[in-house]
PDB file of N, CA and C in Angstrom:
ATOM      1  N   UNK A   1       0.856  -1.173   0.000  1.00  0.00           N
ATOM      2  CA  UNK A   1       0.000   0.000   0.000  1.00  0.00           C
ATOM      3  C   UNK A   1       0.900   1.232   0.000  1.00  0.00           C
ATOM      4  N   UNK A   2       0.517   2.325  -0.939  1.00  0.00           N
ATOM      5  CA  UNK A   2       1.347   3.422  -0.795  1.00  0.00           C
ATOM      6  C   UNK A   2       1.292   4.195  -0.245  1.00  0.00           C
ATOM      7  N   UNK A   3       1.993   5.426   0.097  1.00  0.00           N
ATOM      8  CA  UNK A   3       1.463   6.386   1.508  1.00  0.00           C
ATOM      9  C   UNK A   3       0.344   7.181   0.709  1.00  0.00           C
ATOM     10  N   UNK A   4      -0.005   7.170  -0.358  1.00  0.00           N
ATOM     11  CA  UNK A   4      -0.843   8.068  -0.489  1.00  0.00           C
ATOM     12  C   UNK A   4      -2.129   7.579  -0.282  1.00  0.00           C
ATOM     13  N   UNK A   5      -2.452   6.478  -0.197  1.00  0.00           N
ATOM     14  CA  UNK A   5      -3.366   5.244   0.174  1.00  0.00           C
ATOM     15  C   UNK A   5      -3.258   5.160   1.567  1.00  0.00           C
ATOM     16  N   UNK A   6      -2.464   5.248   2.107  1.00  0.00           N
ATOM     17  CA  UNK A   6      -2.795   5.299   3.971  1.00  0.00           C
ATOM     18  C   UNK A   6      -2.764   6.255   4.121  1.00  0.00           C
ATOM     19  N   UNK A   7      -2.382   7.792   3.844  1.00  0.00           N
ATOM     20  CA  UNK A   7      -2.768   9.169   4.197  1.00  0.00           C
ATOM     21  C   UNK A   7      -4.233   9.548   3.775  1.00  0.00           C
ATOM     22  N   UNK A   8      -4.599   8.954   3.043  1.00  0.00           N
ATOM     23  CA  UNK A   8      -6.223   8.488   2.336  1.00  0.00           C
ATOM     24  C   UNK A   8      -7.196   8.091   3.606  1.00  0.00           C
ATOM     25  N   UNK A   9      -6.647   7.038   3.946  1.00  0.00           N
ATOM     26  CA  UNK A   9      -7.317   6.360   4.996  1.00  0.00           C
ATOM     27  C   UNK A   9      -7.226   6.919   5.831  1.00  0.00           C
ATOM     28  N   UNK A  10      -6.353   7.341   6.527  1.00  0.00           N
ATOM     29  CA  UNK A  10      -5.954   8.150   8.089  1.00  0.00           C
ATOM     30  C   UNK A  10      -7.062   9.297   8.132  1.00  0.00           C
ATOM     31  N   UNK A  11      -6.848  10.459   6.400  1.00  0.00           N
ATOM     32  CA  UNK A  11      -7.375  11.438   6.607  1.00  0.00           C
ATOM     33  C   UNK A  11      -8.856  10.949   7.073  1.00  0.00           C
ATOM     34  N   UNK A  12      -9.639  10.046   5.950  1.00  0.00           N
ATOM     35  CA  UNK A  12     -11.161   9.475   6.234  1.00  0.00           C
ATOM     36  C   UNK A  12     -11.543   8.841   7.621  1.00  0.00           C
ATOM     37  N   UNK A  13     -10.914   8.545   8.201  1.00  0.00           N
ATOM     38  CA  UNK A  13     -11.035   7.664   9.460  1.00  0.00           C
ATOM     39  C   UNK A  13     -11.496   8.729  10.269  1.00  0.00           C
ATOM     40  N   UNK A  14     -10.349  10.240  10.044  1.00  0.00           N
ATOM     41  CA  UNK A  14     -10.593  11.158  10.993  1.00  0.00           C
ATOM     42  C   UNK A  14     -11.702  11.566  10.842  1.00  0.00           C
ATOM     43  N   UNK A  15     -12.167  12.099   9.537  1.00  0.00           N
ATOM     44  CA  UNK A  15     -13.290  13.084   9.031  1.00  0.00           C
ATOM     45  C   UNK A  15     -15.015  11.888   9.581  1.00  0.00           C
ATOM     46  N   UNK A  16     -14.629  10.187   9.386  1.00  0.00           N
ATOM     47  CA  UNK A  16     -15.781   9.938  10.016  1.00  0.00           C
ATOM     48  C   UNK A  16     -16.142  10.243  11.270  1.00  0.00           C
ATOM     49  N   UNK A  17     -15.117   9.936  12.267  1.00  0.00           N
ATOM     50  CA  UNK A  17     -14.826  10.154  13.870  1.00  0.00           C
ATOM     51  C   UNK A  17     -15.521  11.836  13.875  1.00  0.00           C
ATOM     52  N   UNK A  18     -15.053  12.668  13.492  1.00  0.00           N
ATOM     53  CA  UNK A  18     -15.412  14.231  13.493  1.00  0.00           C
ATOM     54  C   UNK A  18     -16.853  14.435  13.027  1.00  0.00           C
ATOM     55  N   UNK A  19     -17.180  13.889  12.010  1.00  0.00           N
ATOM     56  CA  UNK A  19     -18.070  14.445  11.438  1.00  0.00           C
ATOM     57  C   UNK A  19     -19.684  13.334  11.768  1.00  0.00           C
ATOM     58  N   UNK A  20     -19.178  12.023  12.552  1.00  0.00           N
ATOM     59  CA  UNK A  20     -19.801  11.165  12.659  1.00  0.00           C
ATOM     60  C   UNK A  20     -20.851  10.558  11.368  1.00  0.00           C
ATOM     61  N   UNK A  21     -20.171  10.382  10.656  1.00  0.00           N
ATOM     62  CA  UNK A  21     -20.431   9.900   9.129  1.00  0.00           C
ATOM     63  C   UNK A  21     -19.916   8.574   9.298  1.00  0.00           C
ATOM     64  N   UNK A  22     -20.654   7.598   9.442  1.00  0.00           N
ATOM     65  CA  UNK A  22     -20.553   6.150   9.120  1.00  0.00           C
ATOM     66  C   UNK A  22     -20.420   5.314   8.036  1.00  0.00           C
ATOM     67  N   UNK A  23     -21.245   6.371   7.263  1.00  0.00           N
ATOM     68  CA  UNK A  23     -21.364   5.186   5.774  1.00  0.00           C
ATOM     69  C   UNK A  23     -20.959   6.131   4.786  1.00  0.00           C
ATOM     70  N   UNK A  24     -21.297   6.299   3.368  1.00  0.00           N
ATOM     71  CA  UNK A  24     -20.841   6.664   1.975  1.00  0.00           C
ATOM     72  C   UNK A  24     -19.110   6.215   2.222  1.00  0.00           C
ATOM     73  N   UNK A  25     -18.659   7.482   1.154  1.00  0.00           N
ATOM     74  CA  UNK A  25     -17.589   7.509   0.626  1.00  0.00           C
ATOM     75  C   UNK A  25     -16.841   9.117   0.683  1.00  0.00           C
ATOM     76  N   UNK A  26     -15.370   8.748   1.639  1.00  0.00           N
ATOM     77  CA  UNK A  26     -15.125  10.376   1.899  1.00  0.00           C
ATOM     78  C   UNK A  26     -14.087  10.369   0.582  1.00  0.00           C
ATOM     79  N   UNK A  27     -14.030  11.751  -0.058  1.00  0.00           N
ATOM     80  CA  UNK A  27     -13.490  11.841  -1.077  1.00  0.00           C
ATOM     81  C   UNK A  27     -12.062  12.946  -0.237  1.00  0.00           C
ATOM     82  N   UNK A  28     -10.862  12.078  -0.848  1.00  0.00           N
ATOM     83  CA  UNK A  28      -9.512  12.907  -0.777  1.00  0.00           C
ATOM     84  C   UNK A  28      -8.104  13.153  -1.959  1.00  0.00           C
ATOM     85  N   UNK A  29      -8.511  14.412  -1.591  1.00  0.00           N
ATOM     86  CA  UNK A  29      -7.259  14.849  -2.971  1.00  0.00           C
ATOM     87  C   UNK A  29      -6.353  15.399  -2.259  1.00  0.00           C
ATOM     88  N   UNK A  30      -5.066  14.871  -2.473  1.00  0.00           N
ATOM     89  CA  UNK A  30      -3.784  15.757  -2.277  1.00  0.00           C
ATOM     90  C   UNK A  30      -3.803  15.531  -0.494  1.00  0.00           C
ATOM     91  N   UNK A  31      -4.206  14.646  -0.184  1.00  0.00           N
ATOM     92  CA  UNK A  31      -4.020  14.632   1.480  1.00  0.00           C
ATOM     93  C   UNK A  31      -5.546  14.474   2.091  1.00  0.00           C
ATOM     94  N   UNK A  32      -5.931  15.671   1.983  1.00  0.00           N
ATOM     95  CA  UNK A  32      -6.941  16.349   2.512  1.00  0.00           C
ATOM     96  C   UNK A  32      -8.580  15.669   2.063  1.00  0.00           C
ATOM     97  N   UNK A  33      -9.275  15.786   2.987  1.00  0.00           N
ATOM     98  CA  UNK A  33     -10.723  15.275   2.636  1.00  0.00           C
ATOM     99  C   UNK A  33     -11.034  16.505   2.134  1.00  0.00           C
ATOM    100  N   UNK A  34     -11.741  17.019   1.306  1.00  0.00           N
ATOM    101  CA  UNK A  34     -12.960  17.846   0.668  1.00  0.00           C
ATOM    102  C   UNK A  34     -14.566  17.293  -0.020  1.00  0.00           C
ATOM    103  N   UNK A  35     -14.867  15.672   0.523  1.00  0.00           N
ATOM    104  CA  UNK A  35     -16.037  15.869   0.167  1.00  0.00           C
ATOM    105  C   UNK A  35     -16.540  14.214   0.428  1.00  0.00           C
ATOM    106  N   UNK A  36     -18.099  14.373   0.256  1.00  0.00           N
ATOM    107  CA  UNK A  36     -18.334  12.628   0.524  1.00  0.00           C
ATOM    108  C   UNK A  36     -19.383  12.719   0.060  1.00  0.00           C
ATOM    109  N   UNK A  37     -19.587  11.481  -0.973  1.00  0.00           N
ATOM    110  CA  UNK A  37     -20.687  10.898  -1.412  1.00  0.00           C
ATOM    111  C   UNK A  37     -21.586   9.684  -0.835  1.00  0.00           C
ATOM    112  N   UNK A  38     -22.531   9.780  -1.406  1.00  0.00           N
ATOM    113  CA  UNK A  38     -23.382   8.390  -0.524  1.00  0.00           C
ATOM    114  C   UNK A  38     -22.785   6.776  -0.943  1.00  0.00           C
ATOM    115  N   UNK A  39     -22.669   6.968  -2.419  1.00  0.00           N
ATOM    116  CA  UNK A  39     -22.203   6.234  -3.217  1.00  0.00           C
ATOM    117  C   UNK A  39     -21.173   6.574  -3.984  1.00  0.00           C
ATOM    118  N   UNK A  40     -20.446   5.305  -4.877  1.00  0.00           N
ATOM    119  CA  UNK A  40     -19.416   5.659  -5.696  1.00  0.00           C
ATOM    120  C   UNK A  40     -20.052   6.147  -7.112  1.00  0.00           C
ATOM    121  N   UNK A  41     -19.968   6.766  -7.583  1.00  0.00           N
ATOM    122  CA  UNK A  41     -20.626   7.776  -9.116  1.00  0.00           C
ATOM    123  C   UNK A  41     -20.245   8.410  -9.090  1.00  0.00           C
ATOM    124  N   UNK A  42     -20.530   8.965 -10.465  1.00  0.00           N
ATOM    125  CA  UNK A  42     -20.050  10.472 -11.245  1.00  0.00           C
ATOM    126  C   UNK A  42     -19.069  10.859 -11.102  1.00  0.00           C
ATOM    127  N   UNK A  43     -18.031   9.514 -11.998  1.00  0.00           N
ATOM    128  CA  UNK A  43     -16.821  10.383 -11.572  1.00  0.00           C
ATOM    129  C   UNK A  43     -16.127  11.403 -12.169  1.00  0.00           C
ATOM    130  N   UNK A  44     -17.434  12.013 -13.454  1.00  0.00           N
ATOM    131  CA  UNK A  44     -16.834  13.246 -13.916  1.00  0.00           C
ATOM    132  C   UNK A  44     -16.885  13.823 -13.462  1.00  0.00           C
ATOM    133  N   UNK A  45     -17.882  14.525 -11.961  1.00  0.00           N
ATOM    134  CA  UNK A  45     -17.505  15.448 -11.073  1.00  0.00           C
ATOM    135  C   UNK A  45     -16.385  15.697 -10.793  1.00  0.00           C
ATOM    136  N   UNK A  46     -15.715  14.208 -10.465  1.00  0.00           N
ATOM    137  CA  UNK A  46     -14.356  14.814  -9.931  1.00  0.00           C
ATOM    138  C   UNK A  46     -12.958  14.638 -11.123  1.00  0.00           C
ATOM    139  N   UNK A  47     -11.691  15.496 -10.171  1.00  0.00           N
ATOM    140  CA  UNK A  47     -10.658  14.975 -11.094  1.00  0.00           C
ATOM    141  C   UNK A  47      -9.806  13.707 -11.460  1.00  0.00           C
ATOM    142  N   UNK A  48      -9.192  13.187 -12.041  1.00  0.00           N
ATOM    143  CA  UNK A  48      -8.756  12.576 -11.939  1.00  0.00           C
ATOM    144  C   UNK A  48      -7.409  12.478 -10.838  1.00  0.00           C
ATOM    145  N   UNK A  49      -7.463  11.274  -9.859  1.00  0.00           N
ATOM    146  CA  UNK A  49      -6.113  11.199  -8.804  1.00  0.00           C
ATOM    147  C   UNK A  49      -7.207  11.358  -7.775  1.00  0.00           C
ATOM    148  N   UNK A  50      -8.129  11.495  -7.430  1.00  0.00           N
ATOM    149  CA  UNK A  50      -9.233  11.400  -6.327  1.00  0.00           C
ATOM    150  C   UNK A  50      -9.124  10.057  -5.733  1.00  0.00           C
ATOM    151  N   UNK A  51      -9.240  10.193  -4.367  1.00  0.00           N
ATOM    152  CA  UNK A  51      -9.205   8.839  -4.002  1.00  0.00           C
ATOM    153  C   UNK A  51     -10.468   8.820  -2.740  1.00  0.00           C
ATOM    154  N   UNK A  52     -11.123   7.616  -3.212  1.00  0.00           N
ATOM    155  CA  UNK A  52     -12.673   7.379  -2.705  1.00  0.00           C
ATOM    156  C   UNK A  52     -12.427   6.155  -1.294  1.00  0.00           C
ATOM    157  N   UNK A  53     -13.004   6.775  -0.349  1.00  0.00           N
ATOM    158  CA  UNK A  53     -12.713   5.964   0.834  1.00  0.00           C
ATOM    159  C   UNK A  53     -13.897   5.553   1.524  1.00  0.00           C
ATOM    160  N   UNK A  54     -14.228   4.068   1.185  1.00  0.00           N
ATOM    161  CA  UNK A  54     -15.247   3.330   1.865  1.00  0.00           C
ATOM    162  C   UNK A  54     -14.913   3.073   3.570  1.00  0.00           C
ATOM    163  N   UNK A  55     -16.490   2.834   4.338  1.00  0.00           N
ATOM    164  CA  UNK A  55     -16.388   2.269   5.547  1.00  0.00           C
ATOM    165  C   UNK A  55     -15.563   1.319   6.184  1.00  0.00           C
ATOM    166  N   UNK A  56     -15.319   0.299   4.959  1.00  0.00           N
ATOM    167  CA  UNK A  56     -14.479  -0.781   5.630  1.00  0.00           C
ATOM    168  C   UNK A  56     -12.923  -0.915   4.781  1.00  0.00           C
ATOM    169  N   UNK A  57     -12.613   0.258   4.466  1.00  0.00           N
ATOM    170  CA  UNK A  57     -11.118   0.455   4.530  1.00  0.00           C
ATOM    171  C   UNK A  57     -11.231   0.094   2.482  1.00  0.00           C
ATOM    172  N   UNK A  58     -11.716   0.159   1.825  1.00  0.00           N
ATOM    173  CA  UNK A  58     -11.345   0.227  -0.036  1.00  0.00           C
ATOM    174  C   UNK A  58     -11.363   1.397  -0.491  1.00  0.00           C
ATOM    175  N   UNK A  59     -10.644   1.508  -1.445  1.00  0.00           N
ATOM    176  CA  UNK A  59      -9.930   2.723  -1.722  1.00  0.00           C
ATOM    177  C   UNK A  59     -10.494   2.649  -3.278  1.00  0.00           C
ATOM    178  N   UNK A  60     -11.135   3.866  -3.738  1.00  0.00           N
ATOM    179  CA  UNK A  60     -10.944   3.714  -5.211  1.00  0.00           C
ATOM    180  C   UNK A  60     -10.209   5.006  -5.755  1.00  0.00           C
ATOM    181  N   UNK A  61      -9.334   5.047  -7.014  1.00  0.00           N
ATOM    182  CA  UNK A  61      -9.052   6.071  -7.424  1.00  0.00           C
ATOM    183  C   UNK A  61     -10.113   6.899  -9.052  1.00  0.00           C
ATOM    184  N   UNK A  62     -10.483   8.474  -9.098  1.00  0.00           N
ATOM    185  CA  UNK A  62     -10.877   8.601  -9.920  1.00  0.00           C
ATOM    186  C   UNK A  62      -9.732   8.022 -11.091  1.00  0.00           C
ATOM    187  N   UNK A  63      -9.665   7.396 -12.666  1.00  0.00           N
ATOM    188  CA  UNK A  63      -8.817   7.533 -13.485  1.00  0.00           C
ATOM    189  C   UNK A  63      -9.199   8.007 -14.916  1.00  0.00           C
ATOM    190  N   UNK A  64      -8.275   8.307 -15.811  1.00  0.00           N
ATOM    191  CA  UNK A  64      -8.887   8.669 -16.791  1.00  0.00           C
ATOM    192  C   UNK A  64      -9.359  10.426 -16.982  1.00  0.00           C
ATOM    193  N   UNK A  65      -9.724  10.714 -18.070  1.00  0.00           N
ATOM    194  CA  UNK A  65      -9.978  12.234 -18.475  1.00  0.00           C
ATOM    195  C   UNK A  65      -9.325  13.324 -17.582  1.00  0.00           C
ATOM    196  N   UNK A  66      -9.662  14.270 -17.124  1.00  0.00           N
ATOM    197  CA  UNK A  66      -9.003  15.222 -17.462  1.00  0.00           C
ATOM    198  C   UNK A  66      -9.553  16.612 -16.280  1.00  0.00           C
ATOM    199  N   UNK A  67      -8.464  17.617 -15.994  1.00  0.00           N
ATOM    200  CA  UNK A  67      -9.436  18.224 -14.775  1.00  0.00           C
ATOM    201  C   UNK A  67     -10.401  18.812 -15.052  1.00  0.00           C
ATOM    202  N   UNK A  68     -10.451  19.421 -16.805  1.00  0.00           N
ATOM    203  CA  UNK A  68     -11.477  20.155 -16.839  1.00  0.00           C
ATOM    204  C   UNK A  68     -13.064  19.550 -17.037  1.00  0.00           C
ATOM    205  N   UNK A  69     -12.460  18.138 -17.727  1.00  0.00           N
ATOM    206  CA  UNK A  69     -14.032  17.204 -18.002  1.00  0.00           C
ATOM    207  C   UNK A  69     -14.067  16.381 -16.596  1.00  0.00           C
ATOM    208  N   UNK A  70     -13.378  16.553 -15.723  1.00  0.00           N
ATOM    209  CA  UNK A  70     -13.147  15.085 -15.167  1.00  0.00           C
ATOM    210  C   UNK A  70     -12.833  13.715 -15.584  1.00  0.00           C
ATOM    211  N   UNK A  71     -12.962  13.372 -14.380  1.00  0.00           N
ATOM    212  CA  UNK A  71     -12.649  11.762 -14.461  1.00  0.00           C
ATOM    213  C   UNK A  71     -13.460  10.744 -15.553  1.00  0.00           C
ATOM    214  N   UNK A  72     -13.229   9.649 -16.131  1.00  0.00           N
ATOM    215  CA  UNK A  72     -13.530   8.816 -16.644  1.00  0.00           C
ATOM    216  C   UNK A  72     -14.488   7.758 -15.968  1.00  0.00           C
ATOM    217  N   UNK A  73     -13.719   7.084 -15.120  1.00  0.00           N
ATOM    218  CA  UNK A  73     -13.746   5.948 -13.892  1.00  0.00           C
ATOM    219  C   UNK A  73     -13.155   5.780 -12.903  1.00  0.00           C
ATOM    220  N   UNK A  74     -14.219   5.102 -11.899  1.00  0.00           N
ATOM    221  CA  UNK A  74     -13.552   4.418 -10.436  1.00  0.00           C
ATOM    222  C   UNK A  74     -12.790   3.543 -10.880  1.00  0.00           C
ATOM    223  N   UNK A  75     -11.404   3.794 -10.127  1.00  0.00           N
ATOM    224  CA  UNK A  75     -10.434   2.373 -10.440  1.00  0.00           C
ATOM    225  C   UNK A  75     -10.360   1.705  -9.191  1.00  0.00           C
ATOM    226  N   UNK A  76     -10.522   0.302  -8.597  1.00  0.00           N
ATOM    227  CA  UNK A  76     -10.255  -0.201  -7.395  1.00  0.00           C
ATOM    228  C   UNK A  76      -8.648  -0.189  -6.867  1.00  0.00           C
ATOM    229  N   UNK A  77      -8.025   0.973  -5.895  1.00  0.00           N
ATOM    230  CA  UNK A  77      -6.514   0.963  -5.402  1.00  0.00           C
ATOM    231  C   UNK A  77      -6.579   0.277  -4.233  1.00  0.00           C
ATOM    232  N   UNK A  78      -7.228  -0.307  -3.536  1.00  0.00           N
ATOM    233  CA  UNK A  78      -6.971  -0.819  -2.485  1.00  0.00           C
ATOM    234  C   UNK A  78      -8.503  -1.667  -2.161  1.00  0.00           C
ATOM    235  N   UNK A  79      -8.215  -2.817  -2.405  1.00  0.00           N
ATOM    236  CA  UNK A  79      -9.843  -3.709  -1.654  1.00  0.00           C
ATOM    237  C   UNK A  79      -9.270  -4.085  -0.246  1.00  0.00           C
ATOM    238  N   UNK A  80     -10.462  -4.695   0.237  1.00  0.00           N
ATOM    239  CA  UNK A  80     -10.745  -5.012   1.680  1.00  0.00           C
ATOM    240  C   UNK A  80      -9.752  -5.696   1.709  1.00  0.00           C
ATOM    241  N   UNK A  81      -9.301  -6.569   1.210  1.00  0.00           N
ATOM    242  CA  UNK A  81      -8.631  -7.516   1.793  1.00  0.00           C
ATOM    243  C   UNK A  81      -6.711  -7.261   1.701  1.00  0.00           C
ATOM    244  N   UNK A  82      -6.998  -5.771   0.874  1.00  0.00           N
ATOM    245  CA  UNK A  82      -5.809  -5.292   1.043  1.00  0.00           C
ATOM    246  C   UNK A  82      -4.694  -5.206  -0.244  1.00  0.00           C
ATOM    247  N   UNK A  83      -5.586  -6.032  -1.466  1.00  0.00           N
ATOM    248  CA  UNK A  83      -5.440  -6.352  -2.427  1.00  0.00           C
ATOM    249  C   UNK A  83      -5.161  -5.099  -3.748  1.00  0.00           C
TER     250      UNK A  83
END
């Protein structure tokens, strides 16, 4: 796992604890949380290099297109099992 994948996690862990958000998906770019969805979608909203952080620790990255269209697709960077 790379640090940008456990600075991912660390940041989301915190923002659930704080914000008492249990479920969706906290969204982090560049370190930092700025946002959470219920679900994983639309990932032309975001840019590409987004990384999507589920309840039980999976990681997806936006990939594909571009900052001004956004993203393409969820890519799976990290499953549950660590994979």
């Amino acid at each position: 796992m790379n640090n940008e994948v456990k600075q991912a996690i660390r940041v989301a862990l915190k923002y659930r604890k704080d914000e008492k958000q249990p479920g969706g998906l906290v969204l982090v770019w560049c370190g930092q949380v700025y946002g959470w969805k219920n679900e994983l979608r639309d990932p032309q909203h975001e840019r590409p290099g987004v990384l999507a952080v589920d309840p039980e620790g999976g990681v997806w990255m936006s990939v594909g297109g571009n900052d001004h269209d956004g993203a393409k697709a969820w890519q799976l960077a990290l499953g549950v099992s660590g994979a």
